[in-house]
N, C-alpha and C. Protein backbone atom coordinates (compact mmCIF):
# COMPACT_ATOMS: atom_id res chain seq x y z
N UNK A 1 -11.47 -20.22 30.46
CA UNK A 1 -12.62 -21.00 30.07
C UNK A 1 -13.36 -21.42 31.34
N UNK A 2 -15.08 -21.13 31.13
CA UNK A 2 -15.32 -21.52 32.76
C UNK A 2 -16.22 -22.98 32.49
N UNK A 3 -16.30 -23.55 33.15
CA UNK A 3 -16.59 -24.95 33.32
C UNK A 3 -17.12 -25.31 34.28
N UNK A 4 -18.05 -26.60 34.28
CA UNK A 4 -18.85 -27.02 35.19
C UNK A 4 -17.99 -28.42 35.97
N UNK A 5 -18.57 -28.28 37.66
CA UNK A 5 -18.03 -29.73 38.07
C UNK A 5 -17.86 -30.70 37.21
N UNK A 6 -18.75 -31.35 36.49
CA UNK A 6 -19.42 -32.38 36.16
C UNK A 6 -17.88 -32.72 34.88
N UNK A 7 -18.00 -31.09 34.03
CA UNK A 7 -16.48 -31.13 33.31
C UNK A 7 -15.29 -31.46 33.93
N UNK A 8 -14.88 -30.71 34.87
CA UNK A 8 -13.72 -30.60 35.06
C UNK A 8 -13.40 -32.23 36.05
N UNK A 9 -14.79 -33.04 36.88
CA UNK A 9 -13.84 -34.37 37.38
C UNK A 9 -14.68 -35.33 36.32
N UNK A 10 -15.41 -35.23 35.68
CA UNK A 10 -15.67 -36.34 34.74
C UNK A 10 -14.66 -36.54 33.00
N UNK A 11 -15.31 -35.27 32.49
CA UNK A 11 -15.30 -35.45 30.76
C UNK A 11 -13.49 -35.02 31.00
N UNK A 12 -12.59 -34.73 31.78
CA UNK A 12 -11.85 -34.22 31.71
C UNK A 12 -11.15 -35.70 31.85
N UNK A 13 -11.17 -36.50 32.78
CA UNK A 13 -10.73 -37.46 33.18
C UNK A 13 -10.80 -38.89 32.37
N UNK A 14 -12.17 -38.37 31.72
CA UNK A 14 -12.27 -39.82 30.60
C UNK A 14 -11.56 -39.22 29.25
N UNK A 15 -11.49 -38.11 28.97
CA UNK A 15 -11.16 -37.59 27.80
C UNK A 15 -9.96 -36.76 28.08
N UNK A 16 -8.99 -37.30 28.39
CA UNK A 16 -7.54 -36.41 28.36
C UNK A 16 -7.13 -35.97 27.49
N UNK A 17 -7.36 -36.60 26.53
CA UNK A 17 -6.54 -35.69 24.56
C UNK A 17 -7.30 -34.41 24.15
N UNK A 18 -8.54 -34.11 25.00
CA UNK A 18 -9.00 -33.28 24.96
C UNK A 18 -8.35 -31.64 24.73
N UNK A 19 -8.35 -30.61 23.68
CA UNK A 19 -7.19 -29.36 24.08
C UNK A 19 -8.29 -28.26 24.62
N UNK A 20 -8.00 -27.68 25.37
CA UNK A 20 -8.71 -26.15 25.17
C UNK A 20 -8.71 -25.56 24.46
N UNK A 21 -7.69 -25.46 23.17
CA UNK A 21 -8.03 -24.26 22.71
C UNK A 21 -8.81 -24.96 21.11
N UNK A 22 -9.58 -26.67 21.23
CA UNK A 22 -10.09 -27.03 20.26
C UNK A 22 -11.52 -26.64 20.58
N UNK A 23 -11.26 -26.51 21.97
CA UNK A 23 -13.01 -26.52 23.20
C UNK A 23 -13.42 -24.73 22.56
N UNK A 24 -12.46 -23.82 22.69
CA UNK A 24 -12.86 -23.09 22.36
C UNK A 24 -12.92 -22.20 21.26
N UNK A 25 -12.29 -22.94 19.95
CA UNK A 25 -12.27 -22.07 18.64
C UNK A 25 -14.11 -23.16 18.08
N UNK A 26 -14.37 -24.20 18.59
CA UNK A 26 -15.91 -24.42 18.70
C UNK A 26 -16.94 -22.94 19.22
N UNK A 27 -16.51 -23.14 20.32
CA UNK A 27 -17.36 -22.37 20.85
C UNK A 27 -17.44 -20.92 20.03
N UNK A 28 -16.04 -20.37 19.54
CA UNK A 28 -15.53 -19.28 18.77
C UNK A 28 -16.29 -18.99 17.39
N UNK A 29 -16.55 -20.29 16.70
CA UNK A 29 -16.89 -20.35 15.38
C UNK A 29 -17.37 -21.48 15.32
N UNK A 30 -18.71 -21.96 15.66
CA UNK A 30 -19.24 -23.19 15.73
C UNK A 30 -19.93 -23.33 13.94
N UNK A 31 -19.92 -24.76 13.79
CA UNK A 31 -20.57 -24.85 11.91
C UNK A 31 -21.95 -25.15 12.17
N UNK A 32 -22.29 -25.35 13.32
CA UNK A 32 -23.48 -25.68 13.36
C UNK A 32 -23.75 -25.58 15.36
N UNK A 33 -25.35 -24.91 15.82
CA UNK A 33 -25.84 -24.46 17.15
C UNK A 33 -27.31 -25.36 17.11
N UNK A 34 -27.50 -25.75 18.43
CA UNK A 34 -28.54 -25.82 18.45
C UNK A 34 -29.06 -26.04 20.17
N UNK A 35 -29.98 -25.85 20.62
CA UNK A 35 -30.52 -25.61 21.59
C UNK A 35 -31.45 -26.63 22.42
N UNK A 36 -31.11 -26.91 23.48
CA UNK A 36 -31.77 -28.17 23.99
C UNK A 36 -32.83 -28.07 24.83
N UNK A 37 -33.96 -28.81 25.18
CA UNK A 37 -35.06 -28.55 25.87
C UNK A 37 -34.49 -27.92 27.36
N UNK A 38 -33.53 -28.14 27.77
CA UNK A 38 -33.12 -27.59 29.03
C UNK A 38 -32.29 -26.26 28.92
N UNK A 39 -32.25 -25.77 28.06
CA UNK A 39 -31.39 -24.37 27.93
C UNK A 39 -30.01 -24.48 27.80
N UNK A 40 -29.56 -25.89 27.74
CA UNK A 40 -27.97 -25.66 26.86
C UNK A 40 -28.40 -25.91 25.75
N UNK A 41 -27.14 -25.18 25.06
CA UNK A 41 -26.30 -25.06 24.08
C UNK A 41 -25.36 -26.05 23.27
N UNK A 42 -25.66 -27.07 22.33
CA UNK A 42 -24.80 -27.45 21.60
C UNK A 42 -24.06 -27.07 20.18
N UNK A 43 -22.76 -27.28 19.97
CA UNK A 43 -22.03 -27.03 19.68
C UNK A 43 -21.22 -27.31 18.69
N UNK A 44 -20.94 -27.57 17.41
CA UNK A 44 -20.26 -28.54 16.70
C UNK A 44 -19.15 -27.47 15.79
N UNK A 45 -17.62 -28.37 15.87
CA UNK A 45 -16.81 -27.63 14.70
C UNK A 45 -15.91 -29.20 14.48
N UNK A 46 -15.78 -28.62 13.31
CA UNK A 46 -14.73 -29.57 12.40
C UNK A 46 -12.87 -29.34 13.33
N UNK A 47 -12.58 -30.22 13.65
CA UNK A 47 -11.22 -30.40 14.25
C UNK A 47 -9.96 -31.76 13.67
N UNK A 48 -9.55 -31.40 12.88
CA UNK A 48 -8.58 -31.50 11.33
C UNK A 48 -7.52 -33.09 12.30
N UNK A 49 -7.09 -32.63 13.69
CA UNK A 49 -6.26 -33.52 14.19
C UNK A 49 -7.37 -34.60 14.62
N UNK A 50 -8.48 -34.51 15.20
CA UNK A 50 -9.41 -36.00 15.52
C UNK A 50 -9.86 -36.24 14.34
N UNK A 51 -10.18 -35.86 13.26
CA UNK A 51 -10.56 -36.17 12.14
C UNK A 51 -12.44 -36.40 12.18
N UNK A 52 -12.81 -35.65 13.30
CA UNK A 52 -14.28 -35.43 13.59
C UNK A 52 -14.60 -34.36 13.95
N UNK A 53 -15.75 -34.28 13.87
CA UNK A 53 -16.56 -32.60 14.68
C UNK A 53 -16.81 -33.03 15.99
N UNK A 54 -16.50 -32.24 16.90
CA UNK A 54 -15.94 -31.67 18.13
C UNK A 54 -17.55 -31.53 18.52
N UNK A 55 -18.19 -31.95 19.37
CA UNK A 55 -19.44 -31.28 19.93
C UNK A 55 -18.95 -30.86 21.17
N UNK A 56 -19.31 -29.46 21.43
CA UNK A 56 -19.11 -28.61 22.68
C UNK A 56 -21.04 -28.34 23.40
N UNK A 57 -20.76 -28.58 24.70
CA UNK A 57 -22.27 -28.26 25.20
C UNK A 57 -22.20 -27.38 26.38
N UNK A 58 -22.58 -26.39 26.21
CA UNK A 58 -22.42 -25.43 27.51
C UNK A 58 -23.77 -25.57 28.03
N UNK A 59 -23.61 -24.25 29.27
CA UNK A 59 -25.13 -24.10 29.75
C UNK A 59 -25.89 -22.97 28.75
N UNK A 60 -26.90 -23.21 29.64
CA UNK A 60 -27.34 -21.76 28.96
C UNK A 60 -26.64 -20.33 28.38
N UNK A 61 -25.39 -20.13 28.98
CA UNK A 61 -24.95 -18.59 29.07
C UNK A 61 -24.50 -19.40 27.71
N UNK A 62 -24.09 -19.88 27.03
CA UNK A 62 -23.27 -20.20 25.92
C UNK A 62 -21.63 -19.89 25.75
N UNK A 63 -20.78 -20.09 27.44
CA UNK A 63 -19.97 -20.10 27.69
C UNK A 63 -19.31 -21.03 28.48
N UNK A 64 -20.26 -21.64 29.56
CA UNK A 64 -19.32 -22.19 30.71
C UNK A 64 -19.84 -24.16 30.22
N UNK A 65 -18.70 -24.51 30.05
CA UNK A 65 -18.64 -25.70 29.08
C UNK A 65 -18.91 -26.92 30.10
N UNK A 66 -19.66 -27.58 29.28
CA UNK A 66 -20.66 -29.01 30.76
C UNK A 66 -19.73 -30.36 30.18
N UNK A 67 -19.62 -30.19 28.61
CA UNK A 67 -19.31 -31.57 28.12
C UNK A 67 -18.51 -31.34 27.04
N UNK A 68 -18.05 -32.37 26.33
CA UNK A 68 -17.35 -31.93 25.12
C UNK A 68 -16.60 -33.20 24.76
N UNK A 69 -16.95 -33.56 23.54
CA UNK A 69 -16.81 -34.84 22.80
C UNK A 69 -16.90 -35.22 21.24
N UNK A 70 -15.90 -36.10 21.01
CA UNK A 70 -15.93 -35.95 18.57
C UNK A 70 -17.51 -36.66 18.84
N UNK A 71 -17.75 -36.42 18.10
CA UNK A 71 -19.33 -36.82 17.70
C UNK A 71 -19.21 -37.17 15.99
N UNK A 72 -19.31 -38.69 16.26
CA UNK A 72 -18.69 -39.85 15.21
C UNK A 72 -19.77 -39.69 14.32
N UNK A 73 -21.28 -39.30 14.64
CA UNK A 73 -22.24 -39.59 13.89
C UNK A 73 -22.38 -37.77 13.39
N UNK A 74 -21.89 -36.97 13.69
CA UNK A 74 -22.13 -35.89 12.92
C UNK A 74 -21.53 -35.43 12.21
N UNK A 75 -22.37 -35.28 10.64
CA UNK A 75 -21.42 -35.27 9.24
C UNK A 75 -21.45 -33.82 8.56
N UNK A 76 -21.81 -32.85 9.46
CA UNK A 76 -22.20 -31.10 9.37
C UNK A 76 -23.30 -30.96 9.30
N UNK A 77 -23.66 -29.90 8.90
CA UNK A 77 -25.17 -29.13 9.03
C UNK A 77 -25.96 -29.62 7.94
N UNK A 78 -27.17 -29.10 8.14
CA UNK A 78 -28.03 -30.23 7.35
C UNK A 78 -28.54 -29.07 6.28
């Protein structure tokens, strides 16, 4: 999984329960994409053990992962 600074000493450090392989069956099979004025990529999947959807945000390539966090206020696709 490739990742940005910003991931690996920030979101990594505040968010330890974090798994990889929740970071990337998102990225794998997301329920919902959408695209930000700056050219990332967000991300959302349902993850059964936090009992929330998972938002994943890469860069542009729609691989190398910036952030990643349950996102309390998102209830699926619209």
């Amino acid at each position: 999984m490739k990742t940005t600074p910003y991931f690996d000493q920030q979101v990594r450090r505040k968010r330890p329960y974090l798994k990889v392989e929740w970071i990337l069956s998102v990225i794998a099979q997301p329920v919902h994409t959408t695209r930000q004025a700056d050219g990332r990529v967000r991300m959302w999947g349902y993850i059964p053990e936090l009992g929330h959807f998972l938002r994943v945000v890469t860069l542009d390539d729609g691989e190398t992962v910036h952030n990643a966090f349950p996102d309390r206020n998102f209830s699926g696709p619209a």
